[in-house]
C-alpha atoms as a PDB file:
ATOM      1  CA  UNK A   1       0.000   0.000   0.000  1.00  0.00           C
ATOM      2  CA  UNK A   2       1.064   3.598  -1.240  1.00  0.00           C
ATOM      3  CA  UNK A   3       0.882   6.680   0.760  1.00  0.00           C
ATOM      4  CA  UNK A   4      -2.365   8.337   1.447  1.00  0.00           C
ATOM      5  CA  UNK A   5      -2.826  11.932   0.379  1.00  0.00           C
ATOM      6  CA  UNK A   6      -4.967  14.708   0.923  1.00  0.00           C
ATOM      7  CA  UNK A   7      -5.848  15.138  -3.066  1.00  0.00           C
ATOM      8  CA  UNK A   8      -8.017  18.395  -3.956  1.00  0.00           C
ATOM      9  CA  UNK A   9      -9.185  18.128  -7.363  1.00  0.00           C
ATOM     10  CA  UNK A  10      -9.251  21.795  -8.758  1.00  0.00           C
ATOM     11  CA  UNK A  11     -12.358  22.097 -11.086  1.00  0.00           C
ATOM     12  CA  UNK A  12     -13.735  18.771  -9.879  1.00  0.00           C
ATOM     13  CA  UNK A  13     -16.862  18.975 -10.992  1.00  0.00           C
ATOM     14  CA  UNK A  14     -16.201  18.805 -15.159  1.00  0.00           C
ATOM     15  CA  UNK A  15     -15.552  15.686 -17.127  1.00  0.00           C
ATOM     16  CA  UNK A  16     -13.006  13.846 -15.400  1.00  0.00           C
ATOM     17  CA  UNK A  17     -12.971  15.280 -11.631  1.00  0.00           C
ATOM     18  CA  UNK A  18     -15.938  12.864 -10.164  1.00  0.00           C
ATOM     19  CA  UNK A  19     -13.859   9.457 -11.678  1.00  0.00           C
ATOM     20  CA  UNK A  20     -10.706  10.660 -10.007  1.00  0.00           C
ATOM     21  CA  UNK A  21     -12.508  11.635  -7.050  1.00  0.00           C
ATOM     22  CA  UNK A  22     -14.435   8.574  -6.527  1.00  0.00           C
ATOM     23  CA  UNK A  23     -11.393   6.158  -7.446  1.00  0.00           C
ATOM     24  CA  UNK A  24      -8.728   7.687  -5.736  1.00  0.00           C
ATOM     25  CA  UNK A  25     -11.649   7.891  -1.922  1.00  0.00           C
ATOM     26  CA  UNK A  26     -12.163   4.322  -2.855  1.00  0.00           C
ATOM     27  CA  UNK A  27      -8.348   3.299  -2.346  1.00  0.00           C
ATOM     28  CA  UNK A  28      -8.227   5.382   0.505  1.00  0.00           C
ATOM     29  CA  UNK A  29      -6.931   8.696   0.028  1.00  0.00           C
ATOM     30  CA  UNK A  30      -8.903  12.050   1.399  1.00  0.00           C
ATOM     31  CA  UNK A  31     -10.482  13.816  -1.414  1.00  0.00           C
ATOM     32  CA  UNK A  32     -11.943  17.395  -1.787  1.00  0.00           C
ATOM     33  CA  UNK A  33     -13.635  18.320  -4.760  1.00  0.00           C
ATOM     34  CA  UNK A  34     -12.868  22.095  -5.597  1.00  0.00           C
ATOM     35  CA  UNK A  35     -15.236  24.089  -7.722  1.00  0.00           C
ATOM     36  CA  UNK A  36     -15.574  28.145  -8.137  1.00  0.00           C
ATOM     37  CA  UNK A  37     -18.686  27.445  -5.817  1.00  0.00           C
ATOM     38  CA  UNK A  38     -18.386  25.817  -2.641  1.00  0.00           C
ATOM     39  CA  UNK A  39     -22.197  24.644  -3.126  1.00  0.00           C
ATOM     40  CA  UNK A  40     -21.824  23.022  -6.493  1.00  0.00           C
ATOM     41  CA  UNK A  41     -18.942  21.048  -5.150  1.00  0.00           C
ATOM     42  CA  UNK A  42     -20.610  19.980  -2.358  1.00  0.00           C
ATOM     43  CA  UNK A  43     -23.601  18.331  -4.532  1.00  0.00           C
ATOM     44  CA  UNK A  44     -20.614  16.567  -6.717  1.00  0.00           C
ATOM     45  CA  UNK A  45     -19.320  15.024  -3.225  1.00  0.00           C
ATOM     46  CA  UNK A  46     -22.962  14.231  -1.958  1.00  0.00           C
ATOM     47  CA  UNK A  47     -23.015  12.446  -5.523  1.00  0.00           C
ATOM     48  CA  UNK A  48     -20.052  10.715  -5.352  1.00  0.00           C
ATOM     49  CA  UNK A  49     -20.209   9.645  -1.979  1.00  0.00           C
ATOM     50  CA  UNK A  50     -23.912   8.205  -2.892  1.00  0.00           C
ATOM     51  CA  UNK A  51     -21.925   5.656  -5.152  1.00  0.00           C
ATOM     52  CA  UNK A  52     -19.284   5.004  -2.282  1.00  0.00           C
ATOM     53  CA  UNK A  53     -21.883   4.368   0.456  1.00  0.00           C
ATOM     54  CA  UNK A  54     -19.793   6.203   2.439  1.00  0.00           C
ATOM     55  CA  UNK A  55     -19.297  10.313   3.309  1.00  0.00           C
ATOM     56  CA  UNK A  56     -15.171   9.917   2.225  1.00  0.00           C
ATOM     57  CA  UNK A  57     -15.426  13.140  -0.515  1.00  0.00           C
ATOM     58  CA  UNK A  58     -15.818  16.655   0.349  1.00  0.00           C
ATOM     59  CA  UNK A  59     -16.755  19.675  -1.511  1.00  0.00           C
ATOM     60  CA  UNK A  60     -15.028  22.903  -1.329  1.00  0.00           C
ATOM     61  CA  UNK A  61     -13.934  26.585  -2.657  1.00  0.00           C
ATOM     62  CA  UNK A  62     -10.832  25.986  -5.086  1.00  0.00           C
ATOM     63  CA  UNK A  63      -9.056  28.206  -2.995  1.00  0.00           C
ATOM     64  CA  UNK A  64     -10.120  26.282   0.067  1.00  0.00           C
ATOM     65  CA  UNK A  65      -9.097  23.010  -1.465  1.00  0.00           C
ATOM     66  CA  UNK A  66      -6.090  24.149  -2.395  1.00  0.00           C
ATOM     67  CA  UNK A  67      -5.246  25.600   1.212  1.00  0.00           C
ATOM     68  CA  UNK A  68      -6.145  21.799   2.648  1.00  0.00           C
ATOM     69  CA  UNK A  69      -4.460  19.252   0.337  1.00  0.00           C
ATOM     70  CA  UNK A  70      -1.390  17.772  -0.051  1.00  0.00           C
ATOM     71  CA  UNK A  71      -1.176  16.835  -3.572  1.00  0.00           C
ATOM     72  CA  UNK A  72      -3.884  19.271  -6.443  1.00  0.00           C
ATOM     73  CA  UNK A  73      -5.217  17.690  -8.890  1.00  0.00           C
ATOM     74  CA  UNK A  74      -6.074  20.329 -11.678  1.00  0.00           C
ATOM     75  CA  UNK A  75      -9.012  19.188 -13.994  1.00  0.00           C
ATOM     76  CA  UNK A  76     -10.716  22.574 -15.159  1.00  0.00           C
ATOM     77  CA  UNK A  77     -10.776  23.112 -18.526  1.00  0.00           C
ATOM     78  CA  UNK A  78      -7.759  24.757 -20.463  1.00  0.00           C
ATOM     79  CA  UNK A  79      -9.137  28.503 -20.983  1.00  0.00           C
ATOM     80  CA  UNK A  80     -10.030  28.853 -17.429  1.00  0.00           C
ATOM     81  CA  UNK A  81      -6.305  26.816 -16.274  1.00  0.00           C
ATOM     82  CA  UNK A  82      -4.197  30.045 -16.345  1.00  0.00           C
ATOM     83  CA  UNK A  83      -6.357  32.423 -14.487  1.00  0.00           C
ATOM     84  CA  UNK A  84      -7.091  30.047 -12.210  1.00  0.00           C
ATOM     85  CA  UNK A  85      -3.377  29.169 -10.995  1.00  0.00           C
ATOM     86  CA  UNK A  86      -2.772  33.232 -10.518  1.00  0.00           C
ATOM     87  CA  UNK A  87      -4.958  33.191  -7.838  1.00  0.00           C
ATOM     88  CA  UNK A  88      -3.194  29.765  -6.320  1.00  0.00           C
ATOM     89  CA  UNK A  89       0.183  30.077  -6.858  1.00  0.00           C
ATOM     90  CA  UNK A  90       0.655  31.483  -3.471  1.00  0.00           C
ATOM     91  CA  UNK A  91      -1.055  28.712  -1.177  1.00  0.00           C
ATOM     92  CA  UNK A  92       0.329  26.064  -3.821  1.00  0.00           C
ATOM     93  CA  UNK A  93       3.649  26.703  -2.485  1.00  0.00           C
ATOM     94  CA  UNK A  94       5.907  23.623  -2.170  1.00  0.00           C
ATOM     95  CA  UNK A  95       3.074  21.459  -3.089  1.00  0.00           C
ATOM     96  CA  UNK A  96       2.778  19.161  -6.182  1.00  0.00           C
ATOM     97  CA  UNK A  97       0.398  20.156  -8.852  1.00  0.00           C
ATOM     98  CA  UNK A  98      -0.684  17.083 -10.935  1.00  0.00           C
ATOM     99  CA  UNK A  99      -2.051  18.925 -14.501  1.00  0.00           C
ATOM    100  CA  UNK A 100      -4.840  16.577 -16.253  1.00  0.00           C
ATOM    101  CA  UNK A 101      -5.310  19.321 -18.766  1.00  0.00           C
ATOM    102  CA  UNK A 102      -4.491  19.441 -22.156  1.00  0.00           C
ATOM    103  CA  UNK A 103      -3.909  22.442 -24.632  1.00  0.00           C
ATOM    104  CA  UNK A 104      -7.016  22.245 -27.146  1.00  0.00           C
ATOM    105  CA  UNK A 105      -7.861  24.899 -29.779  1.00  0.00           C
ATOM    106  CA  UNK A 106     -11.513  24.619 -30.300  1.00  0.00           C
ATOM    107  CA  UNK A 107     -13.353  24.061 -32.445  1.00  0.00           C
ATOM    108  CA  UNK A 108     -10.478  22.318 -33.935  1.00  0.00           C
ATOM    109  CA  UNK A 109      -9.845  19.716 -30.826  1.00  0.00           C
ATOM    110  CA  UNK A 110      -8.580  16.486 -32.668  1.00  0.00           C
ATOM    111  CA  UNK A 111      -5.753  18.639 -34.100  1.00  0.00           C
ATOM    112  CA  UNK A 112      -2.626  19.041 -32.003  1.00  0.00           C
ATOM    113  CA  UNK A 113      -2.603  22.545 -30.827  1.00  0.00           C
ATOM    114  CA  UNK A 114       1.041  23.550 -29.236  1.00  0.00           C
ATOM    115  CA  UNK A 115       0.571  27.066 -27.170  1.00  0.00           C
ATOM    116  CA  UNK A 116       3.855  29.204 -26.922  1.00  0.00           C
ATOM    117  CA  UNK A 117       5.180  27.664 -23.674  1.00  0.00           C
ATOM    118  CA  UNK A 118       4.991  24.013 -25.209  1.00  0.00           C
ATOM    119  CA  UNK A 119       1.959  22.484 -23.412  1.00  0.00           C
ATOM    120  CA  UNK A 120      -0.943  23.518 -21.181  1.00  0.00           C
ATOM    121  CA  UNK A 121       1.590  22.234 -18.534  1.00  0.00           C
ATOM    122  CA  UNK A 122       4.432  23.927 -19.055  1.00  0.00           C
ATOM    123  CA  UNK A 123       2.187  27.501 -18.926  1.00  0.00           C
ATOM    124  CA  UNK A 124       1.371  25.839 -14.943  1.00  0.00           C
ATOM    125  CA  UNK A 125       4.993  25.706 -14.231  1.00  0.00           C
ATOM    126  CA  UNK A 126       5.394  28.969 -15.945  1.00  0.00           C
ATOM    127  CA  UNK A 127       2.640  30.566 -13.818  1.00  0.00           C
ATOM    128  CA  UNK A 128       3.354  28.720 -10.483  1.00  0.00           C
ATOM    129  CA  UNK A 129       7.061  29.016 -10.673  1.00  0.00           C
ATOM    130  CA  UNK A 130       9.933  26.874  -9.235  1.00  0.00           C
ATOM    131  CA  UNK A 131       8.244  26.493  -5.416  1.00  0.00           C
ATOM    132  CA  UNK A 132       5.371  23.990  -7.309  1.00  0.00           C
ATOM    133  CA  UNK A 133       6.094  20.629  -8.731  1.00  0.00           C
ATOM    134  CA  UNK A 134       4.123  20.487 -11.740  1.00  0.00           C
ATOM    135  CA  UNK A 135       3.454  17.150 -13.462  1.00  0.00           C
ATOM    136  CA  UNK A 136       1.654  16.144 -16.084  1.00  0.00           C
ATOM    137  CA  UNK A 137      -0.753  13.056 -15.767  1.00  0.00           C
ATOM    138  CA  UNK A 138      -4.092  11.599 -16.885  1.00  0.00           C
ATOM    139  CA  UNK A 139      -4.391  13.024 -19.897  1.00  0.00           C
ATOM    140  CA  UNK A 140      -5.218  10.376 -21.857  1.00  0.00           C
ATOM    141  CA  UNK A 141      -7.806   8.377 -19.384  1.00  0.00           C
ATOM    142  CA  UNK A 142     -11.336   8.812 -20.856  1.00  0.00           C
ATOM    143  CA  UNK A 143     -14.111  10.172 -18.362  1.00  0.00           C
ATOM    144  CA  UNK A 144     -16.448   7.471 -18.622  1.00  0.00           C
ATOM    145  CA  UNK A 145     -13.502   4.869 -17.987  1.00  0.00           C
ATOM    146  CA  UNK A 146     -13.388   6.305 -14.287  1.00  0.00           C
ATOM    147  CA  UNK A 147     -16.976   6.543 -13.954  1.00  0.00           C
ATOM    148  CA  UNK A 148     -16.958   3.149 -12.904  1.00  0.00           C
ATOM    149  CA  UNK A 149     -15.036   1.958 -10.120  1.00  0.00           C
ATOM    150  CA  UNK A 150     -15.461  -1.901 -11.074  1.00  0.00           C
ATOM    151  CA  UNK A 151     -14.246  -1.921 -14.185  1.00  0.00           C
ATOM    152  CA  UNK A 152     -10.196  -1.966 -15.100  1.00  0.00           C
ATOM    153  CA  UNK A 153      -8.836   0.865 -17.275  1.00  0.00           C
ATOM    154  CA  UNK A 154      -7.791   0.009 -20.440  1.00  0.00           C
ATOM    155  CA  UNK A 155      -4.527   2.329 -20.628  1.00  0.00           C
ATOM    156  CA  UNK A 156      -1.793   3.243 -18.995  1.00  0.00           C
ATOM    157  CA  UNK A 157      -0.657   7.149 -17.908  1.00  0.00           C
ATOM    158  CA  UNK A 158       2.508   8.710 -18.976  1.00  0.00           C
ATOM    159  CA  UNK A 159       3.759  10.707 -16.506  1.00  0.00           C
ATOM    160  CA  UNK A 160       5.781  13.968 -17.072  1.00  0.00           C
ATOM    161  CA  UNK A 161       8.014  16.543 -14.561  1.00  0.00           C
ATOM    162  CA  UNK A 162      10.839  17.700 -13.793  1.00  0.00           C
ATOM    163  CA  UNK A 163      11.533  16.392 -10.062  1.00  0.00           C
ATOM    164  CA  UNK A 164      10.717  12.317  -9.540  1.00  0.00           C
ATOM    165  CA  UNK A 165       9.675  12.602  -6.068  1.00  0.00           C
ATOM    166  CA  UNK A 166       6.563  14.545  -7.892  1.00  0.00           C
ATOM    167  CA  UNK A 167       6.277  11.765 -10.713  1.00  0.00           C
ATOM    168  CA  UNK A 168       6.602   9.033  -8.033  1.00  0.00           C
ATOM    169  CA  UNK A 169       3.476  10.864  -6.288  1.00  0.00           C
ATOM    170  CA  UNK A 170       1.660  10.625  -9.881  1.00  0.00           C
ATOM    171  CA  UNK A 171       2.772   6.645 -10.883  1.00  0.00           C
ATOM    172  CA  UNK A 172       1.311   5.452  -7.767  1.00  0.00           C
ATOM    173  CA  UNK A 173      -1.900   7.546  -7.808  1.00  0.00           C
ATOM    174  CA  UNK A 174      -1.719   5.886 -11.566  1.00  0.00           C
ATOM    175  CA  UNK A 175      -2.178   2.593  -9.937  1.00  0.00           C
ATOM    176  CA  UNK A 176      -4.571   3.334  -7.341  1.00  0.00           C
ATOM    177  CA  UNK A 177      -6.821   4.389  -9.884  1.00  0.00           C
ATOM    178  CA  UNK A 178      -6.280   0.598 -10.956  1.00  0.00           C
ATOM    179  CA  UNK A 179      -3.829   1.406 -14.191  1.00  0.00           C
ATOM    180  CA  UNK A 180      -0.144   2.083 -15.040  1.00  0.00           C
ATOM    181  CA  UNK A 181       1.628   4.947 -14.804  1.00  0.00           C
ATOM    182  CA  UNK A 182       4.760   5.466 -16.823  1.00  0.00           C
ATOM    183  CA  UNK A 183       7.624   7.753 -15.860  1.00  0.00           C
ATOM    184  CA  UNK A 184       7.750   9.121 -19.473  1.00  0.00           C
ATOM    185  CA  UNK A 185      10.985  11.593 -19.141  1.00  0.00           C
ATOM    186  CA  UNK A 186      10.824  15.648 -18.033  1.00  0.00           C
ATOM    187  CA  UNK A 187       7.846  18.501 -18.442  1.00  0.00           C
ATOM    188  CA  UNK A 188       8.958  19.527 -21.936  1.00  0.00           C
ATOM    189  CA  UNK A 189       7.791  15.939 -22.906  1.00  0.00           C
ATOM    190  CA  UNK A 190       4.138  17.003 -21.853  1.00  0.00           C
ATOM    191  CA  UNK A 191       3.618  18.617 -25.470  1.00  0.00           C
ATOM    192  CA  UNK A 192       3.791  15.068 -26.660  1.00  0.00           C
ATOM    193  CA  UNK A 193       1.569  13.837 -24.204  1.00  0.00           C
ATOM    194  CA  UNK A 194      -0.690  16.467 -24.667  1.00  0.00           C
ATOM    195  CA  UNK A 195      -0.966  16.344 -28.129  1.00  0.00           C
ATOM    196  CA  UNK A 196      -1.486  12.411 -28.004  1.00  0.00           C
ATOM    197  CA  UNK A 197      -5.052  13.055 -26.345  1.00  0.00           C
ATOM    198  CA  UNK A 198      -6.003  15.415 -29.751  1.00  0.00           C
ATOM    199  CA  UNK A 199      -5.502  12.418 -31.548  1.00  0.00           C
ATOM    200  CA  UNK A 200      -7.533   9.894 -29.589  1.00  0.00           C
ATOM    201  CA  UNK A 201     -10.156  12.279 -29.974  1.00  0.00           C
ATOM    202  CA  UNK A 202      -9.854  11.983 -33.827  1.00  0.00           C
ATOM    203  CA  UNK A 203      -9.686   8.255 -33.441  1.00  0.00           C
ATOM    204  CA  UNK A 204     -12.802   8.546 -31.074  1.00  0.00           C
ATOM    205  CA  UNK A 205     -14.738   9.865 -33.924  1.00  0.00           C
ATOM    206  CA  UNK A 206     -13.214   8.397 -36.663  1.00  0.00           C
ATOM    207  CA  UNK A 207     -13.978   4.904 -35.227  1.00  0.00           C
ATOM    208  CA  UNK A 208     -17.139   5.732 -33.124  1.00  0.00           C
ATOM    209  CA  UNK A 209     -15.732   4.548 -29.981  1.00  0.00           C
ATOM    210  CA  UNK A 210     -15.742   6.082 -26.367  1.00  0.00           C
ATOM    211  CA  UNK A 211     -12.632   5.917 -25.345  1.00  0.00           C
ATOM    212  CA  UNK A 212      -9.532   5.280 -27.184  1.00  0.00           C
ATOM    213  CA  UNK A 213      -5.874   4.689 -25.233  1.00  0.00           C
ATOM    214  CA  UNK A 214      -2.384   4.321 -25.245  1.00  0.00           C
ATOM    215  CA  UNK A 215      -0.508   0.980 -23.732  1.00  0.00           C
ATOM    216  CA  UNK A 216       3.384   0.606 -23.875  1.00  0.00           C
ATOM    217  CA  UNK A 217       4.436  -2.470 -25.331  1.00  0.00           C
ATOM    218  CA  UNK A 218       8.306  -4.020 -23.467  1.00  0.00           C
ATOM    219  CA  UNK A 219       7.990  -3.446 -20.642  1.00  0.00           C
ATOM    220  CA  UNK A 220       7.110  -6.379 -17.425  1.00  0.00           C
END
């Protein structure tokens, strides 16, 4: 058994923020679900904690989840990332940020779209400076893979950042999610990482499927 973390999940209540929420309280760890509104991400906890049968999730302020965590978890979506982290950066300090987002161009999101600092990732680092471990992680999982708790994820997660203790945090919150997770080199690899889930959503479409993945083939 890992370590068990205070994890606040910054924008918790999207897309991906309930799977995490409800995988990661189901191995054990403490979980706060930030949201812009303290009352909206207290209904996602109520929610989520309906499915554990248990009151393990909690719903909070994003500032107020950030203050109380360990370990953030940022799931909002890319155009709100940025302005978000200004008004973090400060209680963030010498904590590990864990990015889930990905730099997407809309309309045009199954085309790789590579912003001026590399990847939505790097612009965290950028933002948050050298007192925040930024990684990137879980970019790739599909929402409705977490959704439920029973059933294995089909992928693994490549894992990118600049100090390991920070990617070691990531791999093993990789398998308590019940995957893989992949030390896959420094931040400046997150472009590549990023850019991978543009093109699952292509082959999404393409193929009519729900959720496309990556595995790494060689390794035990």
């Amino acid at each position: 058994m890992g370590q068990k973390y205070t994890l606040a999940i910054l924008g918790g209540t999207g897309n991906e923020g309930p799977g995490l929420a409800l995988r990661w309280a189901k191995a054990g760890h403490t979980v706060i679900i930030g949201s812009r509104e303290a009352e909206k991400a207290q209904r996602v906890a109520a929610g989520i904690n309906a499915k554990l049968g248990a009151p393990l999730v909690s719903g909070m302020t994003n500032l107020e989840a950030a203050q109380a965590c360990d370990v953030a978890v940022l799931t909002v979506p890319y155009a709100a990332q940025n302005a978000l982290l200004e008004t973090l950066k400060d209680v963030l300090r010498g904590k590990t940020l864990i990015n889930v987002n990905v730099a997407l161009n809309p309309p045009k999101v199954a085309q790789v779209y590579i912003p001026p600092e590399g990847s939505a990732s790097e612009q965290a680092q950028a933002i948050l400076g050298p007192d925040v471990d930024v990684v990137a992680a879980f970019q790739n999982v599909g929402a409705h893979t977490l959704e439920d708790a029973d059933h294995p994820i089909e992928c693994d997660v490549l894992v990118c950042g600049d100090k390991k203790a920070a990617k070691a945090i990531a791999i093993q919150l990789a398998g308590d999610l019940g995957t893989r997770g992949i030390d896959a080199g420094p931040l400046v690899n997150a472009k590549v990482v990023e850019g991978l889930t543009s093109i699952l959503i292509g082959i999404n479409i393409r193929y009519k499927v729900p959720g496309s993945g990556i595995r790494i083939t060689g390794l035990p």
